[in-house]
Protein backbone atom coordinates (compact mmCIF):
# COMPACT_ATOMS: atom_id res chain seq x y z
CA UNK A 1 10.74 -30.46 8.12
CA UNK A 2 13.80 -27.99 8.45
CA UNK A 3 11.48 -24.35 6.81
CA UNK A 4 12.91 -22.57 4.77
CA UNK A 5 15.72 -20.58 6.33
CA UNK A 6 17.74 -19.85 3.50
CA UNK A 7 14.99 -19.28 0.75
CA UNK A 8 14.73 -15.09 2.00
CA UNK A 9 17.99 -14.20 -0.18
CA UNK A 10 17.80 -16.73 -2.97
CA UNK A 11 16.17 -15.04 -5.25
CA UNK A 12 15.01 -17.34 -7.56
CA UNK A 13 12.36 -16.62 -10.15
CA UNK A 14 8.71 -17.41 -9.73
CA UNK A 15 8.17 -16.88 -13.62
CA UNK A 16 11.14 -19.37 -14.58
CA UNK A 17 9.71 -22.88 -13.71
CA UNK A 18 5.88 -23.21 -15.34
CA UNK A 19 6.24 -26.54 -13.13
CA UNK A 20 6.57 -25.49 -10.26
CA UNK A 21 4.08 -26.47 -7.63
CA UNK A 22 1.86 -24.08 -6.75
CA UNK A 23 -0.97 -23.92 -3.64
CA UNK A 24 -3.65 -20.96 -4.60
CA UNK A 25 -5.62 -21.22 -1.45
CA UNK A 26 -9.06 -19.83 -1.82
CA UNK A 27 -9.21 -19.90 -5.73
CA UNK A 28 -12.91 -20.22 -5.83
CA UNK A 29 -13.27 -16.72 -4.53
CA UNK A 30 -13.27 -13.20 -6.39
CA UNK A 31 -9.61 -13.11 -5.72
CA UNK A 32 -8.20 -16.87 -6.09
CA UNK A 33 -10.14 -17.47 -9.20
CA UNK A 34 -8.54 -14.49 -10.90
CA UNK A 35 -5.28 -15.97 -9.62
CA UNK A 36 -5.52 -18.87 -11.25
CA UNK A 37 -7.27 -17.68 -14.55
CA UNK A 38 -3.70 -15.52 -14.89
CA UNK A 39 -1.38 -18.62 -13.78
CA UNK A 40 -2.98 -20.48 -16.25
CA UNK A 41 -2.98 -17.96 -19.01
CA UNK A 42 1.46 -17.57 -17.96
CA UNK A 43 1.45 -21.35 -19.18
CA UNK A 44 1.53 -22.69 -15.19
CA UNK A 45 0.85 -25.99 -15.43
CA UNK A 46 1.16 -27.81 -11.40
CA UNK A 47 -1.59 -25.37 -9.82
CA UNK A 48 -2.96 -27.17 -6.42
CA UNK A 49 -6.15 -26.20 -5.40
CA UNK A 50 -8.44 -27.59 -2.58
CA UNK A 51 -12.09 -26.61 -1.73
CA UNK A 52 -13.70 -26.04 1.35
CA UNK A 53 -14.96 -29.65 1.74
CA UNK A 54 -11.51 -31.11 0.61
CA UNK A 55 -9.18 -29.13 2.97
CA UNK A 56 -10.73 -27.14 5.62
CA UNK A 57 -7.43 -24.41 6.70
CA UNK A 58 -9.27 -23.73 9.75
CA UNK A 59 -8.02 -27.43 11.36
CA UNK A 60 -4.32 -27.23 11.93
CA UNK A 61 -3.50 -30.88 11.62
CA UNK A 62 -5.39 -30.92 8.62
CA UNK A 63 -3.39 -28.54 6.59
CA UNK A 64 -0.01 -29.60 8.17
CA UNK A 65 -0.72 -32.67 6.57
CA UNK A 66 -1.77 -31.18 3.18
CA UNK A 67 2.10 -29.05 2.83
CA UNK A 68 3.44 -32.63 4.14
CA UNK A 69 2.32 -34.48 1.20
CA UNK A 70 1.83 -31.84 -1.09
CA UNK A 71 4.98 -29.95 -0.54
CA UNK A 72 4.04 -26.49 -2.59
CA UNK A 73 7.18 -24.38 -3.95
CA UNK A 74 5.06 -21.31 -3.93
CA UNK A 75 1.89 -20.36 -1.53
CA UNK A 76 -0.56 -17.48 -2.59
CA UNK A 77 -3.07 -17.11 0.49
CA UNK A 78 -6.17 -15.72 -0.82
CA UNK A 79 -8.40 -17.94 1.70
CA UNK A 80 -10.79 -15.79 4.19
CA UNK A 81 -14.25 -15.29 5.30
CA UNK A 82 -15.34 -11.71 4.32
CA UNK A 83 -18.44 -10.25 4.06
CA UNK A 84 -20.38 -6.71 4.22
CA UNK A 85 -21.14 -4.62 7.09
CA UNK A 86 -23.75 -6.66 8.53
CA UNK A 87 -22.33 -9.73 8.07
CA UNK A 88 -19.09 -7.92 10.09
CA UNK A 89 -21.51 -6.89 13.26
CA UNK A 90 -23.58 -9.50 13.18
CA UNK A 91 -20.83 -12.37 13.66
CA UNK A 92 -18.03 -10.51 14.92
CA UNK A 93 -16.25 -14.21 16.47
CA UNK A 94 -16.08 -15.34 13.33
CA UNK A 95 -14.26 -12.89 11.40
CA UNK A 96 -11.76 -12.67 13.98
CA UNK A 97 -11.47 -16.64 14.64
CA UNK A 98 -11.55 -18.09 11.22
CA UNK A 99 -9.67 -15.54 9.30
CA UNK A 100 -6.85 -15.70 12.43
CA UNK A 101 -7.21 -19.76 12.08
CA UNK A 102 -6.99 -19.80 7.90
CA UNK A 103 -3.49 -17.16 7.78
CA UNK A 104 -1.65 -18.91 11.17
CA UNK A 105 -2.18 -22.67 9.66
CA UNK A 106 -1.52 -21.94 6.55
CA UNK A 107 1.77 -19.57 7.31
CA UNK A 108 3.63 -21.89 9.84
CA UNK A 109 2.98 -24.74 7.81
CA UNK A 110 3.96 -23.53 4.30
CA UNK A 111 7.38 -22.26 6.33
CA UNK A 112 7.72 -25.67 7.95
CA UNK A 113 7.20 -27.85 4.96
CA UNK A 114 10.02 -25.97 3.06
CA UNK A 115 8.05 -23.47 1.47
CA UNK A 116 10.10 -21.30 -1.01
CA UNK A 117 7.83 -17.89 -0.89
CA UNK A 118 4.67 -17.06 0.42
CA UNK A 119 2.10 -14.08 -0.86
CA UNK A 120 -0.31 -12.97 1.96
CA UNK A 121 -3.24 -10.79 0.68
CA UNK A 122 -5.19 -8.68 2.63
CA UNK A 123 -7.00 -5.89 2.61
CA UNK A 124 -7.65 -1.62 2.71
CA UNK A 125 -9.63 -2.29 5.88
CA UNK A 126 -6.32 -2.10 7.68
CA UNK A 127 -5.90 1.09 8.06
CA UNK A 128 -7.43 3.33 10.75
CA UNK A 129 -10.54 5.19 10.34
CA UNK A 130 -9.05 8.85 10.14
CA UNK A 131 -5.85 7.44 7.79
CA UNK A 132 -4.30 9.97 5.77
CA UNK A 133 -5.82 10.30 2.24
CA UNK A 134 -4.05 8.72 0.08
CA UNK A 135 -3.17 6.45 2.73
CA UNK A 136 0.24 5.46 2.56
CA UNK A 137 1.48 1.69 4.18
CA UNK A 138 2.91 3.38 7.39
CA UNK A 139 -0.60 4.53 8.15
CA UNK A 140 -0.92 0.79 9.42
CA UNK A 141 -1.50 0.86 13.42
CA UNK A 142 -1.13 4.80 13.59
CA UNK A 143 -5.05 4.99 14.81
CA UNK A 144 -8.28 3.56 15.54
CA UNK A 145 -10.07 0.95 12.99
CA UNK A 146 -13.83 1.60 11.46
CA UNK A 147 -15.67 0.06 14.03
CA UNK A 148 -17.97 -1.65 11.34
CA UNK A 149 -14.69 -4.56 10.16
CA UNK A 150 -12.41 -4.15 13.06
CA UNK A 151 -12.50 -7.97 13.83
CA UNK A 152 -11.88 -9.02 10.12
CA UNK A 153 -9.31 -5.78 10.15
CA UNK A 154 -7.29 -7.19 13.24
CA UNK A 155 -6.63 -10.33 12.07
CA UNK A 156 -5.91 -9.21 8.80
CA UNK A 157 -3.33 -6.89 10.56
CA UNK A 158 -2.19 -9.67 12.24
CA UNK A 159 -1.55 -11.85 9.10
CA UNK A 160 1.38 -8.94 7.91
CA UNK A 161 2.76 -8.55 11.50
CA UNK A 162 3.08 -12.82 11.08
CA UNK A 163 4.75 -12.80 7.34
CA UNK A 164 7.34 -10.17 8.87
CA UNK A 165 8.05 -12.26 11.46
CA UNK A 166 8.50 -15.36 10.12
CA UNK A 167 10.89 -12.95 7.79
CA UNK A 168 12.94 -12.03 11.05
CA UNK A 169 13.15 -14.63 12.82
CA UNK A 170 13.81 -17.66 10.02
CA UNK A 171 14.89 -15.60 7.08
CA UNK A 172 11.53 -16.95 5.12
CA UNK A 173 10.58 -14.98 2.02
CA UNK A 174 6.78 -13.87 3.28
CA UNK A 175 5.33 -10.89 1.45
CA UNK A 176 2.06 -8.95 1.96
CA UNK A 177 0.11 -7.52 -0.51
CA UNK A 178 -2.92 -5.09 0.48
CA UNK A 179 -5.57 -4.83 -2.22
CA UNK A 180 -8.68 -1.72 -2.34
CA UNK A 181 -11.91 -2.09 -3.31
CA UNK A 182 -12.00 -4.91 -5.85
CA UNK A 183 -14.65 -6.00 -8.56
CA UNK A 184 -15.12 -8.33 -11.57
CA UNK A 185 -15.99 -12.05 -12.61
CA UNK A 186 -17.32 -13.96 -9.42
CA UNK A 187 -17.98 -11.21 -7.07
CA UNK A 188 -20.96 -11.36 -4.91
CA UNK A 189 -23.89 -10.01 -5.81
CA UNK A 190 -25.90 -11.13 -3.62
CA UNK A 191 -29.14 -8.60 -3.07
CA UNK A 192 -28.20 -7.32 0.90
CA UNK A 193 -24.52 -8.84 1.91
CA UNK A 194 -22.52 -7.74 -1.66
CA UNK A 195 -20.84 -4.25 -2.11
CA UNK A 196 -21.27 -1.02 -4.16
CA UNK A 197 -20.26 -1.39 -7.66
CA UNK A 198 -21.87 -5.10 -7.31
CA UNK A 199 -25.29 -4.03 -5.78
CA UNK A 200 -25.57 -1.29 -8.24
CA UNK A 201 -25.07 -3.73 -11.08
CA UNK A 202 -27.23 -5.82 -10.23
CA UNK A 203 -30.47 -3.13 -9.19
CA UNK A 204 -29.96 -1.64 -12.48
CA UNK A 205 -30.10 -4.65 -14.15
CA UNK A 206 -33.31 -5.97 -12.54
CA UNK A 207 -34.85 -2.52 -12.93
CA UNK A 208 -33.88 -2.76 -16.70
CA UNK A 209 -35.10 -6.01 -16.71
CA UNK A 210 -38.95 -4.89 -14.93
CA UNK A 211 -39.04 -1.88 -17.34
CA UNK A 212 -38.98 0.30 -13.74
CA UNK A 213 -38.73 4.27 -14.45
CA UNK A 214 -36.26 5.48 -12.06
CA UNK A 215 -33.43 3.38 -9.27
CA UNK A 216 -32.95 4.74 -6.18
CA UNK A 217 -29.83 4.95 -4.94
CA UNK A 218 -28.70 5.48 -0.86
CA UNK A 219 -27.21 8.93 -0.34
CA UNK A 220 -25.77 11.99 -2.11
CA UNK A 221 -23.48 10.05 -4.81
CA UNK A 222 -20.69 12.70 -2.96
CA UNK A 223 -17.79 9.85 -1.75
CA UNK A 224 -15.36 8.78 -3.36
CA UNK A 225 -13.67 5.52 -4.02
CA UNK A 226 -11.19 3.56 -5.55
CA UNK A 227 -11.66 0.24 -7.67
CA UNK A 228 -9.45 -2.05 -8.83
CA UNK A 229 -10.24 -5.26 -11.79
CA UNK A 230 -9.47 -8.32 -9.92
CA UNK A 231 -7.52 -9.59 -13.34
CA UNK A 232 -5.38 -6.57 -12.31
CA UNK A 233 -5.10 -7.43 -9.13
CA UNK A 234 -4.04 -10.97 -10.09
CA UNK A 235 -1.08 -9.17 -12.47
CA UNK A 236 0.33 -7.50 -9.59
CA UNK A 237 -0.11 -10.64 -7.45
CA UNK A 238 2.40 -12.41 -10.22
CA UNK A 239 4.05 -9.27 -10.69
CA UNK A 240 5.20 -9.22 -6.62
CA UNK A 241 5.61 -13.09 -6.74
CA UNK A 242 8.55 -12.72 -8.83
CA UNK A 243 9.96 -8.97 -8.15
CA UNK A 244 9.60 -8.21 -4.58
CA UNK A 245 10.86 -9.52 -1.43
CA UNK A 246 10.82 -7.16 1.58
CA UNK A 247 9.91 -6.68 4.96
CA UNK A 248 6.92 -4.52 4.70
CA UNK A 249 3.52 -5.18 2.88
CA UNK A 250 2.56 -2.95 0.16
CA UNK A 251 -0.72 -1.33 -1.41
CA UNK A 252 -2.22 -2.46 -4.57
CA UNK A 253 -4.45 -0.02 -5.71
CA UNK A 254 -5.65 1.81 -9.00
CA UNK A 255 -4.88 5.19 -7.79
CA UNK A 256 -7.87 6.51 -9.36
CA UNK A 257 -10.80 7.81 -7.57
CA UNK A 258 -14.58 7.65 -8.46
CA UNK A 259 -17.72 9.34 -6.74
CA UNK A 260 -20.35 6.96 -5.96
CA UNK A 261 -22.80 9.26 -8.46
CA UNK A 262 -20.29 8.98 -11.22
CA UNK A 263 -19.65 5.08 -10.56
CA UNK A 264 -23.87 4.60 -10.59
CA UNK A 265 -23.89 6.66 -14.07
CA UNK A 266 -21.59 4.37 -15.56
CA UNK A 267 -22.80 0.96 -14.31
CA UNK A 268 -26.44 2.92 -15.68
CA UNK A 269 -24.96 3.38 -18.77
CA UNK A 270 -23.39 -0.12 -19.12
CA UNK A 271 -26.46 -2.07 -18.35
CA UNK A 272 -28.37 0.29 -20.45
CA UNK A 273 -31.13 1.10 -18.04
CA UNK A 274 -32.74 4.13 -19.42
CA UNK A 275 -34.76 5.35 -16.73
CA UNK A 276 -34.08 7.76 -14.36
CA UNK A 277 -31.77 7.43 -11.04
CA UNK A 278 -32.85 9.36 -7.86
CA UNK A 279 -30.36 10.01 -4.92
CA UNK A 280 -31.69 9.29 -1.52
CA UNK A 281 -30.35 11.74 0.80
CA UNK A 282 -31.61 10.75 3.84
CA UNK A 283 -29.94 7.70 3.95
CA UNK A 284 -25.73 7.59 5.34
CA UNK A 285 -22.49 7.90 3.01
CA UNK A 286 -20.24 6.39 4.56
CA UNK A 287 -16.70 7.60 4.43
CA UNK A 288 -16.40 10.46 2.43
CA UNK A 289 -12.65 9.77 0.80
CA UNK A 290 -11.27 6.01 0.82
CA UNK A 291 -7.69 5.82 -1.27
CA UNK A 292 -5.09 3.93 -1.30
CA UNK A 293 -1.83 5.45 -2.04
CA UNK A 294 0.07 2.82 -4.09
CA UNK A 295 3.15 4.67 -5.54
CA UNK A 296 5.29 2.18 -4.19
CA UNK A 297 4.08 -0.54 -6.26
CA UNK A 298 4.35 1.76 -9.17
CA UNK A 299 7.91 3.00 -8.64
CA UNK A 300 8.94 -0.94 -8.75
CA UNK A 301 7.10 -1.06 -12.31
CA UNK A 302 3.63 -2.66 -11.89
CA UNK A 303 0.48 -0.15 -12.84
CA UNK A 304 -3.09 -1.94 -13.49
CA UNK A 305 -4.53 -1.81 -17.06
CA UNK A 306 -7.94 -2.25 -17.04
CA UNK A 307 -9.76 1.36 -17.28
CA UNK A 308 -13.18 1.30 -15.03
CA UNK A 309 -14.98 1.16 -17.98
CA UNK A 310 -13.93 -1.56 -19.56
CA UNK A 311 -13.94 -3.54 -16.54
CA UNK A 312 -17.87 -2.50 -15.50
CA UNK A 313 -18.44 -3.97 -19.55
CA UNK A 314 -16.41 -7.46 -18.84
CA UNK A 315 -18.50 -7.47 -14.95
CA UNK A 316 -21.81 -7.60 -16.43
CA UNK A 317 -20.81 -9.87 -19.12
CA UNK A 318 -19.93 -12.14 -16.72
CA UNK A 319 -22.75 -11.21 -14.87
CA UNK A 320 -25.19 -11.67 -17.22
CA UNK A 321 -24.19 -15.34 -17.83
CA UNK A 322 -23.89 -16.66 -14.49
CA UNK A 323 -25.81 -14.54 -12.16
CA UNK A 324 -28.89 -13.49 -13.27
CA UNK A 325 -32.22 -14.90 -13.47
């Protein structure tokens, strides 16, 4: 059990050994199923993955012995309880207390079970309320948090600020990576807990579907937003993995903004509902501007692939097989 002091400055490559053993925690999610759909695609072939009822990464002595006996080479952390703005008020203890249990077992064990690198994914939510649009990484901690996901947003925060100092203080190789708003095969579209581009997919759909005349849609279409494919983010994810080892986390993001009301005409036009679709004023916006600036991911080499469009047609292809009634 001596960590991995010396691993920081080795600088081996991820891509080199297709046997190497890998832990994808959370790879039924959005996120960790993409993961392991593009590990598996690069030819790896020693993926370890648990479920929630094999290895629960909320019970410490659970997942110290899982690294004991398992002994990953490489950790991606894509484990953690998320959820809308609802589900963020209404159970406030357990965003902060599960997501804070998941990162802290998972990190000290993976660096005291000899762990050679460690990915730690988070989220935009980080950043304060009033950040700086495009919001740059050293926005982090420069303001107050949206009220809405601060407890999900704190631990999250406190995730990075625990991968840079494991960095510090043992010499470890722990990166962060902080995704935007992301979409594609196995998001949630569930009818009142799942986000935009899901919940529009899925009410145009049903509305298609019923033969309705018009979808209504909450607010004035007016903010805009960034998305990013999941299969993207899962190419950056490998890209990082083997090209970057620093100190502070950095932005994945698409750099390209949408309005909601051109984001509702598209999903519209992919589903091919033909009625009509009727902006509800009354209701809230939200946010007005939410992007991420990611030019530092872009001036290392990585930029995403998959236009919106094409990613709204693979969605609700995937959609259409496995969600809908």
């Amino acid at each position: 059990m001596g960590g991995a002091a010396d691993n920081a400055s080795s600088g081996s490559s991820f891509l080199f050994d297709k046997s190497a053993k890998i832990f994808v925690a959370g790879h039924r999610g959005l996120v960790g199923s993409a993961i392991v759909r593009k590990l598996q695609q690069l030819g790896f072939t020693n993926l370890i993955l648990r479920s929630h009822s094999e290895l629960d990464l909320t019970r410490q002595s659970d997942v110290e012995s899982f690294f004991a006996n398992e002994k990953p080479r490489f950790v991606i952390l894509a484990a953690a309880k998320v959820g809308g703005i609802h589900a963020n008020n209404t159970y406030p203890a357990d965003f902060i207390a599960i997501n804070l249990q998941i990162q802290t077992n998972v990190i000290d064990s993976a660096y005291r079970y000899g762990v050679e690198k460690l990915l730690f994914l988070g989220s935009s939510c980080i950043y304060p309320k009033f950040a700086p649009q495009p919001i740059p990484e050293d926005a982090l901690l420069t303001g107050p948090l949206e009220p809405t996901n601060e407890w999900y947003a704190v631990a999250k925060i406190a995730g990075i600020k625990m991968c840079q100092a494991y960095r510090i203080q043992y010499k470890w190789d722990a990166i962060s990576g902080m995704p935007t708003n992301l979409y594609g095969p196995n998001d949630n579209f569930h009818p009142e807990n799942s986000h935009v581009l899901p919940a529009l997919m899925r009410r145009f759909h049903e509305a298609k579907v019923k033969g309705a005349k018009e979808v209504v849609v909450w607010g004035s279409g007016s903010p805009l937003r960034e998305f990013l494919h999941v299969d993207d983010l899962a190419d950056a994810v490998v890209f990082l993995m083997e090209e970057y080892s620093d100190l502070g986390h950095l932005n994945v993001g698409s750099g390209k903004e949408v309005s909601i009301k051109e984001l509702a005409e598209l999903v519209k036009e992919v589903v091919g509902f033909e009625g009509d679709l009727v902006w509800d004023k009354s209701k809230p916006d939200g946010t007005p501007r939410k992007l991420m600036d990611s030019s530092k991911l872009a001036e290392l080499g990585w930029n995403p692939k998959i236009s919106l469009k094409d990613g709204l047609v693979d969605t609700y292809k995937w959609y259409v097989q496995n969600v809908q009634q």
